[in-house]
N, C-alpha and C. Protein backbone atom coordinates (compact mmCIF):
# COMPACT_ATOMS: atom_id res chain seq x y z
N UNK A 1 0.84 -1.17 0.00
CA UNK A 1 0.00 0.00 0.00
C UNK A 1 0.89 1.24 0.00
N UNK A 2 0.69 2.39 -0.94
CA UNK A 2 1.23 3.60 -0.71
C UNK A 2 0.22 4.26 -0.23
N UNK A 3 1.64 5.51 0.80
CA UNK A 3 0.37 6.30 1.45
C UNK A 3 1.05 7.67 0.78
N UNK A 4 0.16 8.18 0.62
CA UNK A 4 0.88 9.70 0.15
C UNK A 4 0.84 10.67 0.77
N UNK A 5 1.28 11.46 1.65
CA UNK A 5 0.79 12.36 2.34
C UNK A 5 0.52 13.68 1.85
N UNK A 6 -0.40 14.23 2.03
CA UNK A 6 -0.90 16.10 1.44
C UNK A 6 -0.43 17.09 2.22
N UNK A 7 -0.58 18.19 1.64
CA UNK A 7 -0.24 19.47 2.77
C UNK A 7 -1.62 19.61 2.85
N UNK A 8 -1.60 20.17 4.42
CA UNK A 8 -2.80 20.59 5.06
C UNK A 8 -4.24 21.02 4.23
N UNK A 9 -3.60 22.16 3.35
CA UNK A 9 -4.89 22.52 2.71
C UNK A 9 -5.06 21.38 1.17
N UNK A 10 -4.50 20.85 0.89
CA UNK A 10 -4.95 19.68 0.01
C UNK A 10 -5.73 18.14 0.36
N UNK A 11 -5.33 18.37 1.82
CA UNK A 11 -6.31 17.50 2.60
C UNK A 11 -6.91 17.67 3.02
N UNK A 12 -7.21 18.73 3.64
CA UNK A 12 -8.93 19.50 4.03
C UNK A 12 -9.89 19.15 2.47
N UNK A 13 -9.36 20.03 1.29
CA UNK A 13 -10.14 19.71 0.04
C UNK A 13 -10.39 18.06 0.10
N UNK A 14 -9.59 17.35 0.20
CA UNK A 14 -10.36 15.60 0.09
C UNK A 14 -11.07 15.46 0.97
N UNK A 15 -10.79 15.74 2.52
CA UNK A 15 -11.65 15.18 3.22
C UNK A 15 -12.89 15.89 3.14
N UNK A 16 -13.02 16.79 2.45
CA UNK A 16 -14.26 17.97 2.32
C UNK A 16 -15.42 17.00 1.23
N UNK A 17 -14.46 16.72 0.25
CA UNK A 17 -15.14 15.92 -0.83
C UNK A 17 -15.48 14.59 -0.65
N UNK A 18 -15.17 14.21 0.53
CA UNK A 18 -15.36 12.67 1.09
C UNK A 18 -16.55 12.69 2.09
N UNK A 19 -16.88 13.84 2.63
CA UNK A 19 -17.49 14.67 3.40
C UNK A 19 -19.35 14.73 2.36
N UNK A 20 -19.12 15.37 0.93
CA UNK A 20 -19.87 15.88 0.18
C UNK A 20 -20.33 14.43 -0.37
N UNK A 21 -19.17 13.16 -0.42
CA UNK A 21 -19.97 11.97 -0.83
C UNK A 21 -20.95 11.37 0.41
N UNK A 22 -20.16 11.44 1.44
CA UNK A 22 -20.90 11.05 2.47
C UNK A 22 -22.54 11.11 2.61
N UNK A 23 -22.96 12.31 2.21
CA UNK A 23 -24.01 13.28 2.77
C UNK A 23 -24.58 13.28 1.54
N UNK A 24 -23.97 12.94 0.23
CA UNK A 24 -24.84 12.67 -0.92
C UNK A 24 -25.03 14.30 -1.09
N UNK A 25 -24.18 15.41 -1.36
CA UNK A 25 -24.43 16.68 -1.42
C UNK A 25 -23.27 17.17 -2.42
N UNK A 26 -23.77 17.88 -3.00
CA UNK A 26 -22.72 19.10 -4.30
C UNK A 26 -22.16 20.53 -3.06
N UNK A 27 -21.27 20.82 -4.02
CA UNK A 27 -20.82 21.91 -3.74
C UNK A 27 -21.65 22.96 -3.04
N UNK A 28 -22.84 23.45 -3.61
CA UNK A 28 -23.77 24.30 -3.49
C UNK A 28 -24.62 24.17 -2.08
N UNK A 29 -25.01 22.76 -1.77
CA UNK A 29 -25.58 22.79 -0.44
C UNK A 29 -24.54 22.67 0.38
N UNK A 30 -23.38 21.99 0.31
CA UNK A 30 -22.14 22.22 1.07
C UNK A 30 -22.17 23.63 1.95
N UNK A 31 -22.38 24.36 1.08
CA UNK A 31 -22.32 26.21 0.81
C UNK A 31 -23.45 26.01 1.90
N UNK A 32 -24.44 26.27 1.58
CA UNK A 32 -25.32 26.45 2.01
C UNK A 32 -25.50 26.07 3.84
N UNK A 33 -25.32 24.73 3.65
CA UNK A 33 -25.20 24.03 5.49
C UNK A 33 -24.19 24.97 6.08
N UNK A 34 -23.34 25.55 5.19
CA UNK A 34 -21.95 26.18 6.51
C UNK A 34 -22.33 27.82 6.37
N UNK A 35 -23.46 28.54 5.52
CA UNK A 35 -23.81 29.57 5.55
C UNK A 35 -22.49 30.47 5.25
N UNK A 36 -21.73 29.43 3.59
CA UNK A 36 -20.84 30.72 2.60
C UNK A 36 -22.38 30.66 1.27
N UNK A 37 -21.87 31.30 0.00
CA UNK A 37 -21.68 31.24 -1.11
C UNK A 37 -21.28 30.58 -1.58
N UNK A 38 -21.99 29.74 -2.42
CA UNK A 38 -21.60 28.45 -3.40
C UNK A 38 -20.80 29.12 -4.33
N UNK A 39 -20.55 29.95 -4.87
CA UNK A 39 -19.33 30.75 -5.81
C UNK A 39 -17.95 30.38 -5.17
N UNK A 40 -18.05 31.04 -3.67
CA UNK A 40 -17.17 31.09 -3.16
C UNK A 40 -16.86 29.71 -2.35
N UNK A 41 -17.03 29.08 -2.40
CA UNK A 41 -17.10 27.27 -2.10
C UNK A 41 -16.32 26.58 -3.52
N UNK A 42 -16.74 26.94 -4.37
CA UNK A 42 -16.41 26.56 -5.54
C UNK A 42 -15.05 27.08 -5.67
N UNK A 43 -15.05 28.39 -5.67
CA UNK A 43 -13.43 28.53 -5.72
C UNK A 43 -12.60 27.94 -4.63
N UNK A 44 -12.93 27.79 -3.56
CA UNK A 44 -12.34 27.22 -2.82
C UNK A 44 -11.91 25.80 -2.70
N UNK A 45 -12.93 25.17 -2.91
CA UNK A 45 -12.02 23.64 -3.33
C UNK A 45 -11.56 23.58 -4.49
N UNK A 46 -11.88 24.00 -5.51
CA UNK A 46 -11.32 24.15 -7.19
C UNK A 46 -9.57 24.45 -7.24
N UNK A 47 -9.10 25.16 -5.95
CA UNK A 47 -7.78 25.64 -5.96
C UNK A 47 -6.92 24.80 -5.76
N UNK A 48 -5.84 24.87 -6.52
CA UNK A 48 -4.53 24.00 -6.12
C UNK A 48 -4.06 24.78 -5.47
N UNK A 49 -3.29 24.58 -4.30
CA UNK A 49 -2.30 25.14 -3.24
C UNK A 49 -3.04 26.61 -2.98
N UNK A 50 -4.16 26.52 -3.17
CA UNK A 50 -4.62 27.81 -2.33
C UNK A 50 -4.90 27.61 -0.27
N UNK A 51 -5.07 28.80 0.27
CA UNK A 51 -5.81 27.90 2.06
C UNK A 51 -6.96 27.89 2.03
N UNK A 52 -7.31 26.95 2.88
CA UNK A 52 -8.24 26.05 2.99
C UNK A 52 -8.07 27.01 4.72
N UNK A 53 -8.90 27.70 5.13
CA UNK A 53 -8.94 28.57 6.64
C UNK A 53 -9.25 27.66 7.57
N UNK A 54 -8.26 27.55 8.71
CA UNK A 54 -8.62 26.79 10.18
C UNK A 54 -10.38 26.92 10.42
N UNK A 55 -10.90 28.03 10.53
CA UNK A 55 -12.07 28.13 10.94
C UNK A 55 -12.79 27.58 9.78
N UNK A 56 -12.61 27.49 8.85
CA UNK A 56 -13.62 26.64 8.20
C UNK A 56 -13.37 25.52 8.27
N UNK A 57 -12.41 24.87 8.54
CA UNK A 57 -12.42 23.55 8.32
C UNK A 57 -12.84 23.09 10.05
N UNK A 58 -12.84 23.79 10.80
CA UNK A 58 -13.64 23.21 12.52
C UNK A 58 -14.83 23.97 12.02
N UNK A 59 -15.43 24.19 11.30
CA UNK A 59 -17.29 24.51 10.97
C UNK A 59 -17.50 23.27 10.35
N UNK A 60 -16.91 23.14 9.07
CA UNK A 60 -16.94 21.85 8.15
C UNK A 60 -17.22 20.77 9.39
N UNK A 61 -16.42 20.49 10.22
CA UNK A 61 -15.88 19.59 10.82
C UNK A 61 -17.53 19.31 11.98
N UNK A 62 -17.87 20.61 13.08
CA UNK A 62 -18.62 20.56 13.44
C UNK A 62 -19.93 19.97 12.56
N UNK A 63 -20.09 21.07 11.72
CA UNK A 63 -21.70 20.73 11.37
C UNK A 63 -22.25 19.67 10.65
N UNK A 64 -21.10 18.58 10.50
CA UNK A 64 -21.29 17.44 9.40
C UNK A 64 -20.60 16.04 11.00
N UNK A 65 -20.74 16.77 12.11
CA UNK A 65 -20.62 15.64 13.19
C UNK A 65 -18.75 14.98 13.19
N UNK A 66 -18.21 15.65 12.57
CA UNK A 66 -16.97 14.38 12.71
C UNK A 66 -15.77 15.39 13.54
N UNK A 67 -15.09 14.54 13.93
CA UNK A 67 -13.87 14.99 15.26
C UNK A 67 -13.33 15.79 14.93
N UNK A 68 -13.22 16.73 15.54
CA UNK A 68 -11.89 18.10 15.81
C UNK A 68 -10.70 17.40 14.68
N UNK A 69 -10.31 18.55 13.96
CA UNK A 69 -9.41 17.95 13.22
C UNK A 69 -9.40 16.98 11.89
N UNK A 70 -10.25 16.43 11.85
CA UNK A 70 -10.72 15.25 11.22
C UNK A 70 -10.08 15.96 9.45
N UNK A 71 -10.66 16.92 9.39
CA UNK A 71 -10.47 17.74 7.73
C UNK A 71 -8.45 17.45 7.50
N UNK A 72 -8.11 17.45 8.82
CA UNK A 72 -6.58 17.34 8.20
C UNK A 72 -6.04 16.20 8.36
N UNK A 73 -6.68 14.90 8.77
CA UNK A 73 -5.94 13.49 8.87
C UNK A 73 -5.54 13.14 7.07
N UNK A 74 -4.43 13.16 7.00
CA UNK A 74 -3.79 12.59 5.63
C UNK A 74 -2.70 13.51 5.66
N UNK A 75 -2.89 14.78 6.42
CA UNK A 75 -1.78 15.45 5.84
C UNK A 75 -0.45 15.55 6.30
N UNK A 76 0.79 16.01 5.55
CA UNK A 76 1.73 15.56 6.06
C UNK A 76 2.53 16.37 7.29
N UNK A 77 1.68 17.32 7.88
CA UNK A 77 2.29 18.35 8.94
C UNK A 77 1.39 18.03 10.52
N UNK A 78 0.43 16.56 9.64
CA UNK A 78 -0.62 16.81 11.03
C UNK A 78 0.31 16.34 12.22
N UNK A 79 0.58 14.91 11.88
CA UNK A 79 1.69 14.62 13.02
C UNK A 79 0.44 14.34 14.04
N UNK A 80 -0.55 14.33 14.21
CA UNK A 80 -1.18 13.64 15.04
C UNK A 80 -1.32 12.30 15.26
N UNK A 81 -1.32 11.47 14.13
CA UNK A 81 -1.50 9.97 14.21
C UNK A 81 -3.31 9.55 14.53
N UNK A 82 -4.14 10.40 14.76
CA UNK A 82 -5.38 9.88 14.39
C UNK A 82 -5.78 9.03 13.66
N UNK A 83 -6.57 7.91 13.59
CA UNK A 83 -7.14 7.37 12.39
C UNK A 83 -8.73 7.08 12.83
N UNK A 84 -9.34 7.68 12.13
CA UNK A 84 -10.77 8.04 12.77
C UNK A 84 -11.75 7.03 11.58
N UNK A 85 -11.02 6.25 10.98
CA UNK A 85 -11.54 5.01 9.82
C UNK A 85 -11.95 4.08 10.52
N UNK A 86 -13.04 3.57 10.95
CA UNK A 86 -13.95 2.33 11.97
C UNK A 86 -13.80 1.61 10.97
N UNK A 87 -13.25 1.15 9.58
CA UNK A 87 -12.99 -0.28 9.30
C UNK A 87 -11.50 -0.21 9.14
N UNK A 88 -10.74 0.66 9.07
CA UNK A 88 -9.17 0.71 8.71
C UNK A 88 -8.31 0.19 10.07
């Protein structure tokens, strides 16, 4: 198995989109549940190496139920060692 590790804000964007499969939701209600602009949602995950803001990613994190942090497990600065995967 390879593991690849991301920088912070390239792993917030996956776990965001893993997040949006979860919940069976697009971009737009994404927007909507965290009370941005789906424009501005859109640009925001659409970016390569753009930030991905601490406070959004503990809103993300809150309002979709999953652990403190959770948006940055993969990445390579977390250094936490979490694995919050119930079959992994």
């Amino acid at each position: 198995m390879v593991v690849i590790m991301l920088n912070i804000n390239e792993a917030r964007r996956h776990q965001t989109e893993i997040v949006m499969r979860e919940n069976a939701i697009g971009t737009e209600e994404l927007a909507f549940c965290i009370g941005k602009e789906p424009e501005d949602m859109e640009r925001l995950l659409g970016l390569k190496g753009g930030k991905f803001p601490d406070a959004l990613a503990r809103q993300i994190e809150q309002t979709f139920s999953k652990p403190k942090f959770w948006l940055d497990s993969g990445a390579a600065d977390n250094g936490s060692g979490n694995n919050f995967d119930l079959f992994g």
